[in-house]
Protein backbone atom coordinates (compact mmCIF):
# COMPACT_ATOMS: atom_id res chain seq x y z
CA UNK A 1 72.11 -110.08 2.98
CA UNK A 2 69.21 -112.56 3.82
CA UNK A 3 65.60 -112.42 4.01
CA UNK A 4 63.66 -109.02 5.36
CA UNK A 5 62.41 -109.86 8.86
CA UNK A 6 58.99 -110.77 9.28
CA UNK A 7 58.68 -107.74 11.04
CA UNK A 8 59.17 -105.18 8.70
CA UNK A 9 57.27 -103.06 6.90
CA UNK A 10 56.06 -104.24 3.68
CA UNK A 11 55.64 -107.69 5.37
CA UNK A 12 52.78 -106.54 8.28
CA UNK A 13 49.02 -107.05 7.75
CA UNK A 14 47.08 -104.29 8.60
CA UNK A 15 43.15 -104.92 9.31
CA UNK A 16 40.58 -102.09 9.78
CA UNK A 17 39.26 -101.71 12.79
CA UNK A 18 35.59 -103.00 13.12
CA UNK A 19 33.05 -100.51 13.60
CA UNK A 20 31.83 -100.42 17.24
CA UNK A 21 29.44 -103.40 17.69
CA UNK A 22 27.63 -104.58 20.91
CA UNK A 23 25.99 -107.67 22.44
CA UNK A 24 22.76 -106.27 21.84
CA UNK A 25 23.47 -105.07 18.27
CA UNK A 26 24.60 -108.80 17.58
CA UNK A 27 21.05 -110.13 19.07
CA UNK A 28 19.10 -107.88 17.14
CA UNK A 29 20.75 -107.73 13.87
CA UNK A 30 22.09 -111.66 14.11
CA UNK A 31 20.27 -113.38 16.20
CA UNK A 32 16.74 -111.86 16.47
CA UNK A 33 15.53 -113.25 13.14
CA UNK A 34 18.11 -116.41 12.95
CA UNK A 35 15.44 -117.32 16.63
CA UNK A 36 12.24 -116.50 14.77
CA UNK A 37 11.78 -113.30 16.06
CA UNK A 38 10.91 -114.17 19.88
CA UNK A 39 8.84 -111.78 21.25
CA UNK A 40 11.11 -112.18 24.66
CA UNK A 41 13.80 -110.69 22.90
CA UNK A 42 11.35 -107.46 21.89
CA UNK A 43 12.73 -105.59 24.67
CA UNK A 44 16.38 -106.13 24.10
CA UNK A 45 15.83 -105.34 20.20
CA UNK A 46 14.02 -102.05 21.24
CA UNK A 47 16.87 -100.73 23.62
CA UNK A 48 19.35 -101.41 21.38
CA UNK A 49 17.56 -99.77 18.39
CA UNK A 50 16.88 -96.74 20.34
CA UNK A 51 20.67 -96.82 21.72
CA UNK A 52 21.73 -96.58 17.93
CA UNK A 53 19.05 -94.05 16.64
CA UNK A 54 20.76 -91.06 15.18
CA UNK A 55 18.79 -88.79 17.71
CA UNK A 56 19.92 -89.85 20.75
CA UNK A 57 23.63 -90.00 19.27
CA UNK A 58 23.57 -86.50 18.56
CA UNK A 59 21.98 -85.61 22.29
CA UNK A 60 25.25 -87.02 23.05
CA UNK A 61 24.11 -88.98 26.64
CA UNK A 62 23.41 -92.31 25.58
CA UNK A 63 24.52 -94.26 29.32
CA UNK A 64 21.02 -94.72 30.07
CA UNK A 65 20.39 -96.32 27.30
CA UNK A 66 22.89 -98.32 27.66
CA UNK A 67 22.28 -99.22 31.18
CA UNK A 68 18.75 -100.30 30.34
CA UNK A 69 20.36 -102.62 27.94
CA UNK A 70 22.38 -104.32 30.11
CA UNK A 71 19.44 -104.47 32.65
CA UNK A 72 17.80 -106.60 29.69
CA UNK A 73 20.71 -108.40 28.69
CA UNK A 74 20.80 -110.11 32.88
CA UNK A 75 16.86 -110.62 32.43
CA UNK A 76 17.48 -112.65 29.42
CA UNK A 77 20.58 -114.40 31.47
CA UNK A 78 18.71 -115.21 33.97
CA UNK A 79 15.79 -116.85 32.06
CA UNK A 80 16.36 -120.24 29.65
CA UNK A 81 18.68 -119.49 26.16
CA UNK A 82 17.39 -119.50 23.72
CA UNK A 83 14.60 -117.68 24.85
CA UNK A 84 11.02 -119.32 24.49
CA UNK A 85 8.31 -117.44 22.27
């Protein structure tokens, strides 16, 4: 007999899966203060916090929300990083 194959079972590392994170939720809960709280960035950290408030998850339609924060997220491309003030 030899050694089990790497493959099997018992040998396999299984990670959770990460909960569902986007670019904005990494600006506003990362970045946001780690930038001293730019007021440029206000807009982005609004969207997103409305885009993950329990209200509009349970309306259920949340692609305008998200649309608005990807209209943000190409303002704040478009301008110097990291944003000024």
């Amino acid at each position: 007999m030899g050694a089990p194959p790497t493959n099997s079972a018992r040998h396999r590392t299984f990670r959770p899966t990460p909960p569902t994170c986007t670019g904005g939720d990494l600006i506003t809960y990362e970045g946001w203060g780690a930038l001293a709280r730019p007021q440029t960035l206000r807009p982005l950290v609004d969207k997103t916090e409305a885009y993950n408030d329990r209200a509009a998850t349970r309306r259920g339609d949340r692609k305008p929300l998200a649309d608005s924060i990807v209209t943000e997220a190409g303002r704040l491309l478009a301008g110097p990083w990291p944003p000024l003030g």
